[in-house]
N, C-alpha and C. Protein backbone atom coordinates (compact mmCIF):
# COMPACT_ATOMS: atom_id res chain seq x y z
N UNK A 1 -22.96 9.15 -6.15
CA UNK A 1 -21.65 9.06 -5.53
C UNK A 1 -20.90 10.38 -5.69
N UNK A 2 -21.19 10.89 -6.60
CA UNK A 2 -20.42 12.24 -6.89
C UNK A 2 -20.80 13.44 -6.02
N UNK A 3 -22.35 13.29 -5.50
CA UNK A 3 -22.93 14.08 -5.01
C UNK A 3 -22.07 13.77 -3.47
N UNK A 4 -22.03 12.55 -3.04
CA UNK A 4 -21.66 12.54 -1.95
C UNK A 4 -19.85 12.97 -1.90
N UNK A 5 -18.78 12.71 -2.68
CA UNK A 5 -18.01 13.76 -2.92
C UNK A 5 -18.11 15.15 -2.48
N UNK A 6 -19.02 15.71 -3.12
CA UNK A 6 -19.37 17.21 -3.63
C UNK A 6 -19.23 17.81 -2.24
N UNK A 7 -20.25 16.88 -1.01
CA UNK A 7 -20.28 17.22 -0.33
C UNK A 7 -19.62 17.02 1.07
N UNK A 8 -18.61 15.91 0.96
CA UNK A 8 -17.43 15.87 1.56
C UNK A 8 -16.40 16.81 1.88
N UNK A 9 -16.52 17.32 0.60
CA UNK A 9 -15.10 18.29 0.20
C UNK A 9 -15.94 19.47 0.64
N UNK A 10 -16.92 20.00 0.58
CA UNK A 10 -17.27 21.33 0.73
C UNK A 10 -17.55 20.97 2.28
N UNK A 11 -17.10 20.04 3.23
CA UNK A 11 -17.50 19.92 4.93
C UNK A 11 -16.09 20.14 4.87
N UNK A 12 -15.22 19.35 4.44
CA UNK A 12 -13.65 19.54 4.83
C UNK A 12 -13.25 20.71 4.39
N UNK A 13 -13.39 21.51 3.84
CA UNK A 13 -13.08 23.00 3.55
C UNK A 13 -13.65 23.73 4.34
N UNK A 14 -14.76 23.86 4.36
CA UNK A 14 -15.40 24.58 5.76
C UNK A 14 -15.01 24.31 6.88
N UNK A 15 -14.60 23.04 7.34
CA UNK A 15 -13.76 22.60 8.53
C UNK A 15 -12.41 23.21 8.48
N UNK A 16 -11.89 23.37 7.23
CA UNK A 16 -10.76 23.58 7.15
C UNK A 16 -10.68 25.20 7.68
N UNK A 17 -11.16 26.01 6.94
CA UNK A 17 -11.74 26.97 6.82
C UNK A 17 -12.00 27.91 8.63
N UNK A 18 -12.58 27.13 8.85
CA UNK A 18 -12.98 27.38 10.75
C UNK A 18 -11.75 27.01 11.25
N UNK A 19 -10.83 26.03 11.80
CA UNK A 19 -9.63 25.69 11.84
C UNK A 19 -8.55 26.86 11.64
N UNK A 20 -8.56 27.18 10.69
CA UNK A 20 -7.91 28.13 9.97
C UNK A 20 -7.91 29.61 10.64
N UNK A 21 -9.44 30.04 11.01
CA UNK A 21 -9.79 31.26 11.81
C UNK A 21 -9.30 30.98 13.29
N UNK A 22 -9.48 29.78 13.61
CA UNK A 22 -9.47 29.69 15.11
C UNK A 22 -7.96 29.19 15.71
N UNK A 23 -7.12 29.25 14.38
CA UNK A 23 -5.82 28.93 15.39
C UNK A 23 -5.11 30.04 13.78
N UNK A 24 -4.58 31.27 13.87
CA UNK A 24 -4.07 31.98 13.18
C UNK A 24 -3.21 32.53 13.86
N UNK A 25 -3.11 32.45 15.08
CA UNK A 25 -2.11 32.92 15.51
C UNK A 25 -0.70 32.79 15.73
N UNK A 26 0.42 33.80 15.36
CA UNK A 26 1.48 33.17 15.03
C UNK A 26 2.55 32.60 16.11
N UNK A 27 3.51 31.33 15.48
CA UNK A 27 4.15 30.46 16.58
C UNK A 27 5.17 30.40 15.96
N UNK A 28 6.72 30.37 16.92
CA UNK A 28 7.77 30.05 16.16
C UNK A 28 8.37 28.83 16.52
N UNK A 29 8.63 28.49 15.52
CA UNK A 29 9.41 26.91 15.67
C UNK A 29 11.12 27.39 15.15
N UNK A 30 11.83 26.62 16.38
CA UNK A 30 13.34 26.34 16.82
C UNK A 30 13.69 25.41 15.99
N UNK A 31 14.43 24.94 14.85
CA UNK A 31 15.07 24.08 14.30
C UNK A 31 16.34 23.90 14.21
N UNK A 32 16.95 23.11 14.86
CA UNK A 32 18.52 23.49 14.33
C UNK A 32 19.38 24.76 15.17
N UNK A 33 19.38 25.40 13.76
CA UNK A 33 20.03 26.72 13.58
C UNK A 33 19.06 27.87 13.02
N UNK A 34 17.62 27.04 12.61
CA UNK A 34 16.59 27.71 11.94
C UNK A 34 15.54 28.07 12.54
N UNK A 35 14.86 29.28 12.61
CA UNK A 35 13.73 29.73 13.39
C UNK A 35 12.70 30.27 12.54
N UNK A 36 11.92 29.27 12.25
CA UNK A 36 9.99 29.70 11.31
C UNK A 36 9.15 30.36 11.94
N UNK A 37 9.00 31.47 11.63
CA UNK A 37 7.68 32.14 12.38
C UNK A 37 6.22 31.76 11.32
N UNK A 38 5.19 31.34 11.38
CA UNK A 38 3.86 31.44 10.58
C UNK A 38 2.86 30.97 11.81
N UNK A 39 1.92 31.30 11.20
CA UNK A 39 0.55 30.81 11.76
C UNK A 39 0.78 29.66 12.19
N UNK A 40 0.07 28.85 12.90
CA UNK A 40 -0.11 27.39 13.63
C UNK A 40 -0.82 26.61 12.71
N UNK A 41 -2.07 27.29 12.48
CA UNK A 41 -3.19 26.52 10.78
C UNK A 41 -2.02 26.13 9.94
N UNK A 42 -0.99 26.71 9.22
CA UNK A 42 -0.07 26.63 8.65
C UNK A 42 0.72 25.53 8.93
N UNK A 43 1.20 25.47 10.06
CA UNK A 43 2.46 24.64 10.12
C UNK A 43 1.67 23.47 10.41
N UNK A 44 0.51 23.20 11.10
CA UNK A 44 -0.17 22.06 11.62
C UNK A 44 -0.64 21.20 10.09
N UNK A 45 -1.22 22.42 9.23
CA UNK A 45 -1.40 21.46 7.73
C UNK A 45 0.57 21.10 6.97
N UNK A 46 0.85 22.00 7.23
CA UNK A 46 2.25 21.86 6.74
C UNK A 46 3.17 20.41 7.07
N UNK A 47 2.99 20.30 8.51
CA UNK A 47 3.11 18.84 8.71
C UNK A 47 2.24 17.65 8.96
N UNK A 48 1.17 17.72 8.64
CA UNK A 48 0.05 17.02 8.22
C UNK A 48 0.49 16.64 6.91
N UNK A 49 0.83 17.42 5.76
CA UNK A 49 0.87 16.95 4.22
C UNK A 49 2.46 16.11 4.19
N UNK A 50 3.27 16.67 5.30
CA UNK A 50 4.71 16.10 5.38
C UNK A 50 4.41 14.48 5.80
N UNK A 51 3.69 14.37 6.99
CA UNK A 51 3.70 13.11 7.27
C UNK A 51 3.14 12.24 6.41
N UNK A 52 2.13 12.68 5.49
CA UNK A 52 1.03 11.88 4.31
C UNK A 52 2.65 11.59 3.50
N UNK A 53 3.06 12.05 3.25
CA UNK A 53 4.30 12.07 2.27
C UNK A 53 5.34 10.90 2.83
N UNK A 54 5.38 11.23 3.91
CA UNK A 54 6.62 9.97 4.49
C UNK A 54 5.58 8.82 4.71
N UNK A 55 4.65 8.42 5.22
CA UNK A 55 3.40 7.46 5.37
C UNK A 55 3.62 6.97 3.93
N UNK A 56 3.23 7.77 2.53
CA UNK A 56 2.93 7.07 1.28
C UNK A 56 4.57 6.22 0.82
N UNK A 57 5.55 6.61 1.39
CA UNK A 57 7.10 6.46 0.88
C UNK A 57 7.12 5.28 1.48
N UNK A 58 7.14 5.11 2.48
CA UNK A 58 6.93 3.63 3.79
C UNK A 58 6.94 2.76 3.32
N UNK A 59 4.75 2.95 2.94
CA UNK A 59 4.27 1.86 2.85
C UNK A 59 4.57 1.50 1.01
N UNK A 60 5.29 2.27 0.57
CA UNK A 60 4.98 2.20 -1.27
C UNK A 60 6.35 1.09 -1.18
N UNK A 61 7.16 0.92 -0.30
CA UNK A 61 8.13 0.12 -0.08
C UNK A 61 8.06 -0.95 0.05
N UNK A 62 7.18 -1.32 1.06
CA UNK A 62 6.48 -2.39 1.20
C UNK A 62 5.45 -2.92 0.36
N UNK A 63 4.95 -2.01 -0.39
CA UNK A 63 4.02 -2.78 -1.62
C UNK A 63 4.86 -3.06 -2.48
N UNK A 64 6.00 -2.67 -3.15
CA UNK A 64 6.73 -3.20 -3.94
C UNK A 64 7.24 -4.35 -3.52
N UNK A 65 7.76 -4.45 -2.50
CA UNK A 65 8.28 -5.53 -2.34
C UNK A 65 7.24 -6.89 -2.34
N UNK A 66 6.24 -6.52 -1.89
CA UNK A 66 5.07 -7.55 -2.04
C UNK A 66 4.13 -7.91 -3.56
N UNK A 67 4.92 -6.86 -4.43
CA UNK A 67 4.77 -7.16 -5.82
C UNK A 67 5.22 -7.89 -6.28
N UNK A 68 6.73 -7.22 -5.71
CA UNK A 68 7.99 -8.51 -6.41
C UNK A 68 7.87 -9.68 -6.10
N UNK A 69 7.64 -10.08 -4.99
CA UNK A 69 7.59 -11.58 -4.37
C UNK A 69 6.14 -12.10 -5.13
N UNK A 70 5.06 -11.54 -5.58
CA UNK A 70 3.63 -12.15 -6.18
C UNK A 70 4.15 -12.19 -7.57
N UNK A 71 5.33 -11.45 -8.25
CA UNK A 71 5.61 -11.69 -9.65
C UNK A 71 6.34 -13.34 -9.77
N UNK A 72 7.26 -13.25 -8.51
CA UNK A 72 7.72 -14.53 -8.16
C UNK A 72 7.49 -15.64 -8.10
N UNK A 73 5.87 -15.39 -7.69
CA UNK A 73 5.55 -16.82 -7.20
C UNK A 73 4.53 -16.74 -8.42
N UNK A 74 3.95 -15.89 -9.57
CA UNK A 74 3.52 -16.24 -9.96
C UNK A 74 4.53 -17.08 -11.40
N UNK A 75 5.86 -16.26 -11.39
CA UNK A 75 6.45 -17.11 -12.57
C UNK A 75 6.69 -18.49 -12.26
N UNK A 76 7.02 -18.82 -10.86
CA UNK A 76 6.77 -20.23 -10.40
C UNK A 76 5.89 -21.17 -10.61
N UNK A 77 4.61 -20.60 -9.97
CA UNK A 77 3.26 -21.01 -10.64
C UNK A 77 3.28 -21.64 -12.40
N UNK A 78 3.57 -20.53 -13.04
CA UNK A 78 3.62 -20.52 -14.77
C UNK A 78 4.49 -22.10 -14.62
N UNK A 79 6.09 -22.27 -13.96
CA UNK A 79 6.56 -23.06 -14.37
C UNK A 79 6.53 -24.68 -14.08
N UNK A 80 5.71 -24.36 -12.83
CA UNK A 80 5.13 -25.72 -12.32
C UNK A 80 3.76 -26.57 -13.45
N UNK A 81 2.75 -25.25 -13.78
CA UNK A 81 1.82 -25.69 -14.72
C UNK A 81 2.64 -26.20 -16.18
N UNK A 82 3.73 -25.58 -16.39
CA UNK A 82 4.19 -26.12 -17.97
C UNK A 82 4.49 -27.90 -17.49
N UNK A 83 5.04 -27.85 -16.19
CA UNK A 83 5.94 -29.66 -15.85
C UNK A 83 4.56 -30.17 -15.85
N UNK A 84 3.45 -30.25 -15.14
CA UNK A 84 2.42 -30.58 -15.01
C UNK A 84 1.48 -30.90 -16.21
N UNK A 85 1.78 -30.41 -17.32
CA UNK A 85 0.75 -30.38 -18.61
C UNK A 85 1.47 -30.74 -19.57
N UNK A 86 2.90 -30.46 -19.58
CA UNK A 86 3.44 -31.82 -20.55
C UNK A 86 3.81 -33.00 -20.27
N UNK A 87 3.80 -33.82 -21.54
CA UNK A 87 3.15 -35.18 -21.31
C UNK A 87 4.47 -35.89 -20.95
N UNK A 88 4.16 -36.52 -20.10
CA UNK A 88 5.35 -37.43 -19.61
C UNK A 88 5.28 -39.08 -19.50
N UNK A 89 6.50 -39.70 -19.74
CA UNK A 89 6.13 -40.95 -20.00
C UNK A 89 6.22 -41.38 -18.51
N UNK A 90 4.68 -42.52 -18.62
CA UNK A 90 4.20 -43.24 -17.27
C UNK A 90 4.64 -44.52 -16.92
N UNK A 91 5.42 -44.75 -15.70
CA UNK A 91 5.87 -45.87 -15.86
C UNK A 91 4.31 -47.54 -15.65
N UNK A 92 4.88 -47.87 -16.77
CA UNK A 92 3.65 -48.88 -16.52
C UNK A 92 3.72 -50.03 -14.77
N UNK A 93 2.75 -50.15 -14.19
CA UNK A 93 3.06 -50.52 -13.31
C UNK A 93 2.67 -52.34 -13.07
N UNK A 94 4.00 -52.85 -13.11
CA UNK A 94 3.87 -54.29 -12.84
C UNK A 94 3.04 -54.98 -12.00
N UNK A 95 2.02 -55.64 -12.77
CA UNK A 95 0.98 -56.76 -11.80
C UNK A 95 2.23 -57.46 -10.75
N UNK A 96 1.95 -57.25 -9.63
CA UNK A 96 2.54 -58.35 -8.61
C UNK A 96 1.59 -59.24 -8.36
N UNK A 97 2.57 -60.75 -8.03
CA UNK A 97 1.45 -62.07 -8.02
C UNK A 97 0.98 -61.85 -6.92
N UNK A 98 0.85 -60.91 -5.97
CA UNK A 98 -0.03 -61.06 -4.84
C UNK A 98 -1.17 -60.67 -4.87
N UNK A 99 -1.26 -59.15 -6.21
CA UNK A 99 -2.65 -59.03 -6.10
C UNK A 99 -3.39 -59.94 -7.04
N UNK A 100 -2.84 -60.80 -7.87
CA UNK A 100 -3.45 -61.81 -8.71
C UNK A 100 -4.32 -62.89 -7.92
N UNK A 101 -4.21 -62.83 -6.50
CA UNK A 101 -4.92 -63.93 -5.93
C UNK A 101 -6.79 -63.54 -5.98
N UNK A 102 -7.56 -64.27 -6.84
CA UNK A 102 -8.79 -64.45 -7.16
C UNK A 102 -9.59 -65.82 -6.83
């Protein structure tokens, strides 16, 4: 498994790598009031790592919240098993003379 790692990362670097040669040329981006001049390789990974960043913030929102609600239902759980396993008195249930007919 490590091997296959090893060699993941050394395709995505070399990809990266070629990428890198084949778009170096520089582009300016208009923001605002702000004007970036860099390479395109640059800004294209630049907002590539931006969006991974807002993507992980999202969804990390939504897993919490789906934590909280499984902590929820599991303290529920806990409190249903305590009613369930202590012993409670049974009401004895009265023979009626109807089912006495033999």
């Amino acid at each position: 498994m490590q091997y296959f790692f090893l060699i993941l990362a050394f395709l995505l670097s070399f990809f990266f790598v070629i990428f890198a040669l084949q778009n170096a040329e520089n582009v300016t981006i208009d923001f605002i009031v702000t004007q970036i001049e860099s390479s395109l390789a640059l800004i294209l990974v630049i907002t590539l790592g931006l969006g991974m960043i807002i993507g992980l913030l999202v969804s990390s929102f939504s897993l919490i919240k789906q934590r909280l609600e499984i902590a929820k239902q599991n303290k529920q759980i806990r409190e249903l098993q305590k009613v369930l396993d202590s012993p409670q008195e049974k009401p004895e249930i009265a023979s009626s003379p109807a089912s006495n007919h033999e």
